[in-house]
Protein backbone atom coordinates (compact mmCIF):
# COMPACT_ATOMS: atom_id res chain seq x y z
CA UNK A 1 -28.74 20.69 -5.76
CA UNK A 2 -26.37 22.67 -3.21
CA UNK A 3 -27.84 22.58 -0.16
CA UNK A 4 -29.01 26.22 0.16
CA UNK A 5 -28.15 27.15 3.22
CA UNK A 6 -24.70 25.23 3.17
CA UNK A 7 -24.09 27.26 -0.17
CA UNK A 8 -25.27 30.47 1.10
CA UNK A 9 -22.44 30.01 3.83
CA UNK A 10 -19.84 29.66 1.46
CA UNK A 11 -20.80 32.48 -0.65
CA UNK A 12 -20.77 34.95 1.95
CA UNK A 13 -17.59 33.67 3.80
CA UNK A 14 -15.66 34.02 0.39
CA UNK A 15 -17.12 37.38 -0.24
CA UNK A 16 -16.01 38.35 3.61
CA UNK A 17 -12.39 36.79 2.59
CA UNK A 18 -11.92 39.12 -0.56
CA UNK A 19 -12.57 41.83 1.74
CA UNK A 20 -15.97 42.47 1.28
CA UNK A 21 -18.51 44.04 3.94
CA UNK A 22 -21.10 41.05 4.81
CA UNK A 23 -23.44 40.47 7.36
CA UNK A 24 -23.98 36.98 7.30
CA UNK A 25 -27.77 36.18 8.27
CA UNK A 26 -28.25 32.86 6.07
CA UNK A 27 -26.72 30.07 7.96
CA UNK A 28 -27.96 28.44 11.11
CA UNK A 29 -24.25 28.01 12.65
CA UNK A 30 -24.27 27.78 16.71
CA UNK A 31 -21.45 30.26 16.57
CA UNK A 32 -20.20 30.00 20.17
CA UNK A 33 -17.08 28.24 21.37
CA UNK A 34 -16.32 25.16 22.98
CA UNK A 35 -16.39 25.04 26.96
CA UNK A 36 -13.26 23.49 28.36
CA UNK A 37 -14.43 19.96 29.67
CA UNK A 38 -16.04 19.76 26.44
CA UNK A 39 -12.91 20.26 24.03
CA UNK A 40 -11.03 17.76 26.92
CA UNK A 41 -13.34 15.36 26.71
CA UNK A 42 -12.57 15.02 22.59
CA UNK A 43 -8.62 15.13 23.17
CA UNK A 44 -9.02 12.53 26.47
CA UNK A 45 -10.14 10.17 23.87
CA UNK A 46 -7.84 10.76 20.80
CA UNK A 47 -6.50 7.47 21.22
CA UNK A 48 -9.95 5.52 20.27
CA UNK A 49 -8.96 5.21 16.91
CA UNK A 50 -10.61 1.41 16.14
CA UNK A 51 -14.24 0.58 14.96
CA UNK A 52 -17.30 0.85 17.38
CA UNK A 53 -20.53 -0.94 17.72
CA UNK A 54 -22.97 0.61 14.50
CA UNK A 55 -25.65 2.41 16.95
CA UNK A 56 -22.53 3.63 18.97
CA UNK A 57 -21.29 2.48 22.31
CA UNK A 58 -22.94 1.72 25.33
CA UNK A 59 -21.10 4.94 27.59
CA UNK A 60 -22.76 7.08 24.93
CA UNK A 61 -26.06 5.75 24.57
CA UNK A 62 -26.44 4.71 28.53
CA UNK A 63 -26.11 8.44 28.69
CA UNK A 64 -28.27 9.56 26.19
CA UNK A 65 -31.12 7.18 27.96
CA UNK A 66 -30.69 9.18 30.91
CA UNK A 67 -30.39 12.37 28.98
CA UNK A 68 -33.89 11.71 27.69
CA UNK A 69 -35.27 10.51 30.79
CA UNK A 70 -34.58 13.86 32.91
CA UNK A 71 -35.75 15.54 30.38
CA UNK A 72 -39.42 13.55 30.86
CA UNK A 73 -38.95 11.05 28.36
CA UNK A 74 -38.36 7.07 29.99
CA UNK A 75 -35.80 5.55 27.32
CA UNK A 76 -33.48 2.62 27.74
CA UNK A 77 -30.10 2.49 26.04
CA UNK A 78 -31.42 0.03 23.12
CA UNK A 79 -33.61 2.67 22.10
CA UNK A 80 -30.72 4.76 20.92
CA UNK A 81 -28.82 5.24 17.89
CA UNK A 82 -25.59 7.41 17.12
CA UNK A 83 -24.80 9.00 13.67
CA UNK A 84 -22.49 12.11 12.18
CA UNK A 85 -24.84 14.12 12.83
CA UNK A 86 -28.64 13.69 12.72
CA UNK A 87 -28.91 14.81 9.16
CA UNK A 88 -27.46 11.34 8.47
CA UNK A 89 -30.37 9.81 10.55
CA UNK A 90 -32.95 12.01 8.95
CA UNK A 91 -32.60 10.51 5.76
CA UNK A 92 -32.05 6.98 6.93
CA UNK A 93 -35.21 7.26 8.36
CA UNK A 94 -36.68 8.80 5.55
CA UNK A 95 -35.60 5.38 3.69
CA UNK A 96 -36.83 3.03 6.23
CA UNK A 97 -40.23 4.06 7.11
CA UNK A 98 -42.39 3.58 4.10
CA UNK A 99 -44.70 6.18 2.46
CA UNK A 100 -44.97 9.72 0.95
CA UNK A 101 -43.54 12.43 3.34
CA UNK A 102 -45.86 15.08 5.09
CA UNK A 103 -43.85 18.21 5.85
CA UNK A 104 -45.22 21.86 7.30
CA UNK A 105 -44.73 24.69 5.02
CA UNK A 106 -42.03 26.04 5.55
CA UNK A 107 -39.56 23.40 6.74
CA UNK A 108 -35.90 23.15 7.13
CA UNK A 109 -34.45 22.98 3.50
CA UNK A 110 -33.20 18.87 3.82
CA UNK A 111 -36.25 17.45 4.74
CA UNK A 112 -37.94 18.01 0.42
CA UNK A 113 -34.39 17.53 -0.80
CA UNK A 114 -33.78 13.89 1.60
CA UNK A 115 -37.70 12.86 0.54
CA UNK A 116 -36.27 13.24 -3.06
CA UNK A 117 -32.97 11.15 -3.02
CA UNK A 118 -35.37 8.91 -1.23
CA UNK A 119 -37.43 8.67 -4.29
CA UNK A 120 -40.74 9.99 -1.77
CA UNK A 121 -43.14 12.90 -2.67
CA UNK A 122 -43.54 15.47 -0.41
CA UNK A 123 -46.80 16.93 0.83
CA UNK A 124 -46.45 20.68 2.18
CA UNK A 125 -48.82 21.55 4.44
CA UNK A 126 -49.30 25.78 5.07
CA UNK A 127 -48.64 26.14 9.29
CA UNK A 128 -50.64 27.78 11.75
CA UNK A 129 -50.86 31.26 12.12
CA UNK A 130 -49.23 31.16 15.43
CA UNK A 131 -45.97 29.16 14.86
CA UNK A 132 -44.38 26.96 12.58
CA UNK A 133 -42.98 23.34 13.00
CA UNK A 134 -45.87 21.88 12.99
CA UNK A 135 -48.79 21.57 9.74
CA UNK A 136 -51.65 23.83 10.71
CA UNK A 137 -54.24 20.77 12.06
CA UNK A 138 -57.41 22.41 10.05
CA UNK A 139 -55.65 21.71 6.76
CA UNK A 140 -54.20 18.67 7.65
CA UNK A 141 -56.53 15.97 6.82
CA UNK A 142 -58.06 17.64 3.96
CA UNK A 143 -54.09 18.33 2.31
CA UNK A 144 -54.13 14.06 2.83
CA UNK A 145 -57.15 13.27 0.91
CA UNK A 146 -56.05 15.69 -1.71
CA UNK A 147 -52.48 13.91 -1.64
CA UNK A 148 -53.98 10.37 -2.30
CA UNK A 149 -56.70 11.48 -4.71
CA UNK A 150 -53.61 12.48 -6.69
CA UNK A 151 -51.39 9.12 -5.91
CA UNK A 152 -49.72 9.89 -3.59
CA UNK A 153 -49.40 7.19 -0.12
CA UNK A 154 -48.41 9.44 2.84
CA UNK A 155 -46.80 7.50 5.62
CA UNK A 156 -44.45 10.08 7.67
CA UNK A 157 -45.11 13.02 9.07
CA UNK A 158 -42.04 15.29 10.18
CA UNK A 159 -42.37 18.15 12.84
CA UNK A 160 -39.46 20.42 14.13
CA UNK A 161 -40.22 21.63 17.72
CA UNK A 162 -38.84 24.02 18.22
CA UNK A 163 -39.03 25.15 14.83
CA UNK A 164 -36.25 26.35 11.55
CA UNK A 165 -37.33 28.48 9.73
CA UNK A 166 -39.54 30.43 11.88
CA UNK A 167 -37.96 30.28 15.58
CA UNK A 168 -40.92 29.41 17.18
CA UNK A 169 -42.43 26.80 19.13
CA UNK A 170 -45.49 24.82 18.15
CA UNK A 171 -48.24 25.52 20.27
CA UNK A 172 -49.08 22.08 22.59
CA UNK A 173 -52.91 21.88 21.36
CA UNK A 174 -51.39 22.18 17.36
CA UNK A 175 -49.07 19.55 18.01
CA UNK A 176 -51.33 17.37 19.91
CA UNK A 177 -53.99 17.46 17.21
CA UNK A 178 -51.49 16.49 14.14
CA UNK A 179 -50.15 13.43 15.94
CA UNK A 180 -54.20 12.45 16.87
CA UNK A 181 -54.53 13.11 12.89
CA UNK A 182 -51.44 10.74 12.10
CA UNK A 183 -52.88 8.11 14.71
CA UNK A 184 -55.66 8.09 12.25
CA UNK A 185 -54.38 8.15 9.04
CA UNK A 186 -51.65 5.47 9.85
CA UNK A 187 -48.61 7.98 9.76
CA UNK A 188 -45.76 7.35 11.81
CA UNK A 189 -43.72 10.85 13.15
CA UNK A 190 -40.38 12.13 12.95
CA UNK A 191 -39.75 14.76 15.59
CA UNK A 192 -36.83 16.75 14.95
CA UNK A 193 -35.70 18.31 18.15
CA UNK A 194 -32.63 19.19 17.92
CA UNK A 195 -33.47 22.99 18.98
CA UNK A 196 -35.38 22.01 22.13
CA UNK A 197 -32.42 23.06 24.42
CA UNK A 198 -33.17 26.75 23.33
CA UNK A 199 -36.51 27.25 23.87
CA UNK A 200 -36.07 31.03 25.42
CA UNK A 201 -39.76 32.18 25.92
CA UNK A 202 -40.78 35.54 24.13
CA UNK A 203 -37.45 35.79 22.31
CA UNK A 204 -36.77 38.77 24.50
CA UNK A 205 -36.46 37.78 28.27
CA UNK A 206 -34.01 35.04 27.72
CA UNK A 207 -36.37 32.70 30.43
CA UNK A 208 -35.46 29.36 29.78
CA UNK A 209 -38.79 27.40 28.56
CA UNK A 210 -39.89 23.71 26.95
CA UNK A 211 -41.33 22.95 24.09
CA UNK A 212 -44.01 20.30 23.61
CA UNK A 213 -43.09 16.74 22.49
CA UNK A 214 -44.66 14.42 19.84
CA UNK A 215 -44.19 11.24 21.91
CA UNK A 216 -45.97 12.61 24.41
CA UNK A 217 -49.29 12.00 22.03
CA UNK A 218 -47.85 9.31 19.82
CA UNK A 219 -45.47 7.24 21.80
CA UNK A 220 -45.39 4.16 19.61
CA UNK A 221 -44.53 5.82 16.21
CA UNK A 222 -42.72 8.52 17.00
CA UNK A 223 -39.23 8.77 16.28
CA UNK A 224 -37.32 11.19 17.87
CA UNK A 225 -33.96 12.73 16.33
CA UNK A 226 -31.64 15.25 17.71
CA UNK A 227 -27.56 16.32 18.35
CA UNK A 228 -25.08 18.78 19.84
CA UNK A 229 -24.59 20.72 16.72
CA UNK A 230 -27.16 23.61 17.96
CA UNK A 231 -27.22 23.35 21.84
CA UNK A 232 -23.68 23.27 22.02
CA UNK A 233 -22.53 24.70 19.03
CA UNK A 234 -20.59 21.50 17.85
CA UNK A 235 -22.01 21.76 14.28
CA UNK A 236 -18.25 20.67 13.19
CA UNK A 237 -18.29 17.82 15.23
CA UNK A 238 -21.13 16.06 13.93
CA UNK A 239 -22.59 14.33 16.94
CA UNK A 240 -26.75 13.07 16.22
CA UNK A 241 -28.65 10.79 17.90
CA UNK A 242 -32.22 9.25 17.81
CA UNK A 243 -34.23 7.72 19.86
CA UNK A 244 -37.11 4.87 18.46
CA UNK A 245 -40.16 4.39 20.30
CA UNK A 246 -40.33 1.40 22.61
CA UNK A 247 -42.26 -1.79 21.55
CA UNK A 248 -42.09 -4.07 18.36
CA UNK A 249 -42.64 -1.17 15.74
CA UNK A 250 -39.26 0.98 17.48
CA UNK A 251 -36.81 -2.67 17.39
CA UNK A 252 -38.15 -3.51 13.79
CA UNK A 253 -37.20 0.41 12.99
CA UNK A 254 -34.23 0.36 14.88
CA UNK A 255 -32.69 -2.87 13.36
CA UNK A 256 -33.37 -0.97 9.95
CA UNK A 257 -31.51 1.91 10.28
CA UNK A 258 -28.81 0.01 11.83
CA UNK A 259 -28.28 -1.93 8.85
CA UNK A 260 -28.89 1.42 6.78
CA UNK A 261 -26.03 2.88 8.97
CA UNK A 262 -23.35 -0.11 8.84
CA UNK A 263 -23.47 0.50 4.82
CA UNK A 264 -23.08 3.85 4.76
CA UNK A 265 -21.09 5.79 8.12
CA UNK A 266 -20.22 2.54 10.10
CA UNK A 267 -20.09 4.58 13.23
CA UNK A 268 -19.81 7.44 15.10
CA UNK A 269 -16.41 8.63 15.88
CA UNK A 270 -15.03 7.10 18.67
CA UNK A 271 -13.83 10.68 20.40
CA UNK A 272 -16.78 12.14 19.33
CA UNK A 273 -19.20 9.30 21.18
CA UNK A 274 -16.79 10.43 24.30
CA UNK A 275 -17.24 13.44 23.93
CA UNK A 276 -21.38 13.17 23.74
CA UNK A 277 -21.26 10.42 26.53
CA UNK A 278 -19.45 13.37 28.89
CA UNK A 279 -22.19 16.17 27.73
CA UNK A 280 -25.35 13.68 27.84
CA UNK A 281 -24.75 13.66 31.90
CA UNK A 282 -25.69 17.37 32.06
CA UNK A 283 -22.33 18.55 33.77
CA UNK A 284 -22.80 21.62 35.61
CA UNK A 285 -19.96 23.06 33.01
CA UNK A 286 -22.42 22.56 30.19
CA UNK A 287 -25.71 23.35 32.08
CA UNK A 288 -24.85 26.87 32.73
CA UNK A 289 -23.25 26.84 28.72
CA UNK A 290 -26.70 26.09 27.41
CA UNK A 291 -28.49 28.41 29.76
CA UNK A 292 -26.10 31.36 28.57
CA UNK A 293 -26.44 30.60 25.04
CA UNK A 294 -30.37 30.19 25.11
CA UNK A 295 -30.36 33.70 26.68
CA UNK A 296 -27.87 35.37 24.25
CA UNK A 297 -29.81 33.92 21.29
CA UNK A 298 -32.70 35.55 23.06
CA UNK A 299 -31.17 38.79 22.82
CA UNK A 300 -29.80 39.23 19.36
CA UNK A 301 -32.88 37.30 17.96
CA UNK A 302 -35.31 40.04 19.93
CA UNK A 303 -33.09 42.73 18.83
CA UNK A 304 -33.05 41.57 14.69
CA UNK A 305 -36.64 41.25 15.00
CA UNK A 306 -37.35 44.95 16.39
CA UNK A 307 -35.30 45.69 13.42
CA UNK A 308 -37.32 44.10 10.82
CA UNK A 309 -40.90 45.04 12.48
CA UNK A 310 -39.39 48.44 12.79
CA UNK A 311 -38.85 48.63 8.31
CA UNK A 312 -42.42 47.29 8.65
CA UNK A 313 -42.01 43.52 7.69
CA UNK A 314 -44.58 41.36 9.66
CA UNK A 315 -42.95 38.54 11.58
CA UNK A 316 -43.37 36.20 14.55
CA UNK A 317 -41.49 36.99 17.94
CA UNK A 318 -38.37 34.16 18.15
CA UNK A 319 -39.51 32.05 20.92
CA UNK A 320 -36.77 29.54 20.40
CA UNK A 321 -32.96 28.73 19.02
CA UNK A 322 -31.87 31.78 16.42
CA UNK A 323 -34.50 32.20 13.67
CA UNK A 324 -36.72 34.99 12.19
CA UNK A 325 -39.03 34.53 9.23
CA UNK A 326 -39.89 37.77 8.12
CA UNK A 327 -43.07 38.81 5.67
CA UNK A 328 -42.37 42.28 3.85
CA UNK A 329 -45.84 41.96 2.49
CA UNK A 330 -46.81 44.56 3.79
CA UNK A 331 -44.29 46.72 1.84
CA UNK A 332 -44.75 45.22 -0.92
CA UNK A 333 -45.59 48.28 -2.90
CA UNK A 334 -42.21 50.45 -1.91
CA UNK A 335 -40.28 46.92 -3.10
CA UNK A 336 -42.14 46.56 -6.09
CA UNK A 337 -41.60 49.72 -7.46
CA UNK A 338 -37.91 48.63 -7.42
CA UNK A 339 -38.44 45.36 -9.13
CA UNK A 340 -38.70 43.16 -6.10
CA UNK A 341 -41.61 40.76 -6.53
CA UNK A 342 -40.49 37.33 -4.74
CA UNK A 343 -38.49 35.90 -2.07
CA UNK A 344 -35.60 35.43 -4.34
CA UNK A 345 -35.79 38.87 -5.48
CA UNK A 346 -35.70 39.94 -2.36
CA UNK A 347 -33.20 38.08 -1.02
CA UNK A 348 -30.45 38.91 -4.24
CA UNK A 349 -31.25 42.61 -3.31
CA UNK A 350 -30.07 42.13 0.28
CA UNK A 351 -26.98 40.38 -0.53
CA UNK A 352 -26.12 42.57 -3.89
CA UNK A 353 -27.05 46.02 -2.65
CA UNK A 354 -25.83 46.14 1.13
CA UNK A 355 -24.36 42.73 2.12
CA UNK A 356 -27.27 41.47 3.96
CA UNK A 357 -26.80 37.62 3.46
CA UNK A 358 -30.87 36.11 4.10
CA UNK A 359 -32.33 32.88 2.41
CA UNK A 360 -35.47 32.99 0.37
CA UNK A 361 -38.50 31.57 1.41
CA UNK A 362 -39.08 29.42 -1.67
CA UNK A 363 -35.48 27.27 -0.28
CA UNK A 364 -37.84 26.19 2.56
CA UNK A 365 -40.98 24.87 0.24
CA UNK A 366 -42.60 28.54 0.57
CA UNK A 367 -44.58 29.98 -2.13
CA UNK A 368 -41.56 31.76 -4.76
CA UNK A 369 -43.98 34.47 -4.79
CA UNK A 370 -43.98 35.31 -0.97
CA UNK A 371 -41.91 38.24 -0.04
CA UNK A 372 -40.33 36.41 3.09
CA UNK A 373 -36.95 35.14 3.88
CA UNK A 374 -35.35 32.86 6.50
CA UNK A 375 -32.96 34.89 9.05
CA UNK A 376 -30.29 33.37 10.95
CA UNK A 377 -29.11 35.55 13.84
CA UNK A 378 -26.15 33.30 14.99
CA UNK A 379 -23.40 34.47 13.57
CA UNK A 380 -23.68 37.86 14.97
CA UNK A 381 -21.72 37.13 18.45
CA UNK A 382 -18.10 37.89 17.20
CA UNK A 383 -15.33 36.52 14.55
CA UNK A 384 -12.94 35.39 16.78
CA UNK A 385 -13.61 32.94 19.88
CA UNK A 386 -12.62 36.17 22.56
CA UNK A 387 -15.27 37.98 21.00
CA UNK A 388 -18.30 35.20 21.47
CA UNK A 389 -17.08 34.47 24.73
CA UNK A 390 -17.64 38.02 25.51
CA UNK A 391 -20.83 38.06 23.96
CA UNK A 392 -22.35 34.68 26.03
CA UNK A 393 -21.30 36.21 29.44
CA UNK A 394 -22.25 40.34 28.51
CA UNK A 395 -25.48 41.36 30.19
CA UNK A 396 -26.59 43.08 27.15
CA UNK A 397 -24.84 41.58 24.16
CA UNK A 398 -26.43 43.86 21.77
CA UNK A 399 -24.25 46.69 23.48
CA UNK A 400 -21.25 45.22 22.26
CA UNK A 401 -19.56 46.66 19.73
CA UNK A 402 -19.22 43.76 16.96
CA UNK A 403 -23.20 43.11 17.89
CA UNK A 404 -24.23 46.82 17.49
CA UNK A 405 -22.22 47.15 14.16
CA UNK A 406 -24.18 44.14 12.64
CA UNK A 407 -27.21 45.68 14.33
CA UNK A 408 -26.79 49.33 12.22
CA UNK A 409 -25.92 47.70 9.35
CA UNK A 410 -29.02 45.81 9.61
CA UNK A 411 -30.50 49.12 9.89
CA UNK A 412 -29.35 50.98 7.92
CA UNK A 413 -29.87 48.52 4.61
CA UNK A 414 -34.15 47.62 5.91
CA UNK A 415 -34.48 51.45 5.76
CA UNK A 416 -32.85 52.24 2.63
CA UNK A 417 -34.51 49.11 0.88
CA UNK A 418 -38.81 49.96 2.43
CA UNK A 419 -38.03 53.64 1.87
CA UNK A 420 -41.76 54.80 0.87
CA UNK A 421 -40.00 57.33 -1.69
């Protein structure tokens, strides 16, 4: 199928080109422009237009090592790997490292359909109360023995930290526990972290924060992946990278997905590897671009979220990136009396009735029945690139005019659609 949130984003950008009124909350696009040393950095190498080495070259990933290590994490260049994007690593990791696939429920809508083409079940495990990302560590072991009483042979585990759907960030004794869980039942890690950049505490003060890390607790078989597609909004340039665990488990992984990666991409685009080799050294340029962005996603993420708690819908405080997961359980009755009954339902009534573009929870491996939807508050910072540079450097972006508008709309279609009468 579609990928839903890829199809979602075409949907409601052709219904904004016939001229219709959309506010487009389905699709986890950056949606910030490109600093100047950034875009310079891609035209600089325009020219590198031949083949490059398979995990991508040694500027890039001699950068990337250090990238990691400043950010607490020792890693030498072998240990990285470039792809278009880290989507493309996701899966070719998925085909590498045997077993059935664990995921939290919810998780990010490729990880169930890349298990698939992989031929892998998939094991959904609820998450904790608290955040998402993570599989709540009470269920966890019991969910396994109930996997391979059925047949199934679980062998990786994937956690997003920070997380998509839910904007939040797993708490550090959660995350600790799963990975002790996975040291026990054999299961090597994925750690998708490609949101860590943003990790903007409450979701409202726009205080730059971390966010825990897998291979702190499982170093040998834990595979990080991650890009520039969220932390600096170069989604279109397709820039992902991983980085395999040191000792003989990462090289035997590593020489894997290198041969999985010189049958399918080849490479990594030469400008593109120059361009992530220039943004891996932490510039002051792009610095102070992250640290802007994590604070305006901060903003309009707190200010969506008052709007949903406000119409009554339960939902976690964004603590990271540009997500809400809203629960309008607790409406349920004022919804059901006009036929809404599911996520789906719920979502078709947003986008039909007022415009409000939202993906149902059931796209992320949530129960069809739930009454919750995935929110993406991204898009909200302007349609032309004057517009979202205003909106990175305002000191209250909500203010703005474009933000406000999306803001009352937002309003305006919550209200109508909980109205008790």
């Amino acid at each position: 199928m579609h990928s839903a949130t890829l199809a979602i984003d075409e949907t409601l950008r052709a219904r904004r080109a016939a001229g219709e009124r959309v506010l487009h909350l389905g699709f986890g696009e950056a949606g910030l422009p490109v600093p100047a040393g950034v875009a310079a950095a891609l035209a600089g190498a325009a020219e590198r237009n031949g083949y490059g080495a398979v995990v991508g070259s040694a500027e890039a990933r001699e950068a990337a090592a250090g990238w990691f290590g400043r950010r607490g994490t020792p890693t030498g260049p072998d240990q990285v790997l470039f792809a278009p994007g880290s989507k493309a690593l996701l899966f070719a990791l998925l085909l590498c490292i045997p077993g059935d696939v664990v995921l939290p429920r919810p998780a990010w809508v490729s990880y169930a359909a890349q298990s698939a083409l992989a031929g892998k079940r998939v094991i959904g495990v609820p998450v904790p109360e608290e955040a998402g990302g993570v599989p709540d560590p009470a269920l966890l072991e019991g969910e396994l023995a109930r996997a391979r009483a059925a047949g199934a042979e679980p062998g990786v585990l994937v956690v997003t930290v920070p997380d998509n759907p839910t904007g939040t960030v797993a708490r550090a004794d959660h995350l600790r526990e799963v990975c002790a869980i996975a040291s026990r039942h054999g299961l090597a890690v994925i750690a998708d972290e490609i949101y860590a950049e943003l990790v903007h505490g409450d979701g409202r003060s726009g205080e730059a924060g971390s966010a825990p890390r897998a291979s702190d607790h499982l170093p040998e078989r834990t595979v990080v992946t991650t890009g520039l597609s969220k932390s600096m909004a170069l989604g279109g340039w397709r820039i992902g990278f991983a980085r395999v665990p040191d000792g003989a488990w990462g090289r035997r992984l590593r020489a894997e997905l290198t041969g999985v990666a010189s049958e399918v991409w080849s490479s990594l685009a030469a400008p593109q590897q120059a361009a992530a080799a220039h943004v891996l050294q932490d510039p002051p340029e792009v610095t102070a671009h992250i640290a802007r962005s994590g604070a305006l996603h901060a903003a309009v993420a707190g200010a969506v979220h008052a709007e949903f708690t406000a119409a009554g819908a339960r939902c976690r405080a964004p603590e990271a990136g540009f997500y809400l997961y809203p629960d309008f359980e607790p409406v349920r009755p004022a919804l059901e009396r006009q036929g809404i009954a599911t996520g789906r339902q719920l979502a078709d009534a947003l986008l039909s009735r007022y415009g409000v573009g939202v993906l149902p929870g059931a796209s992320f491996g949530d129960a069809p029945e739930g009454l919750r939807a995935r929110v993406a508050t991204s898009l909200l910072y302007g349609d032309s690139a004057e517009q979202r540079w205003t909106s990175l450097h305002a000191e209250d972006p909500t203010s703005l005019p474009w933000v406000s508008d999306a803001l009352s709309h937002l309003r305006t279609a919550l209200g109508d659609l909980t109205a008790t009468t």
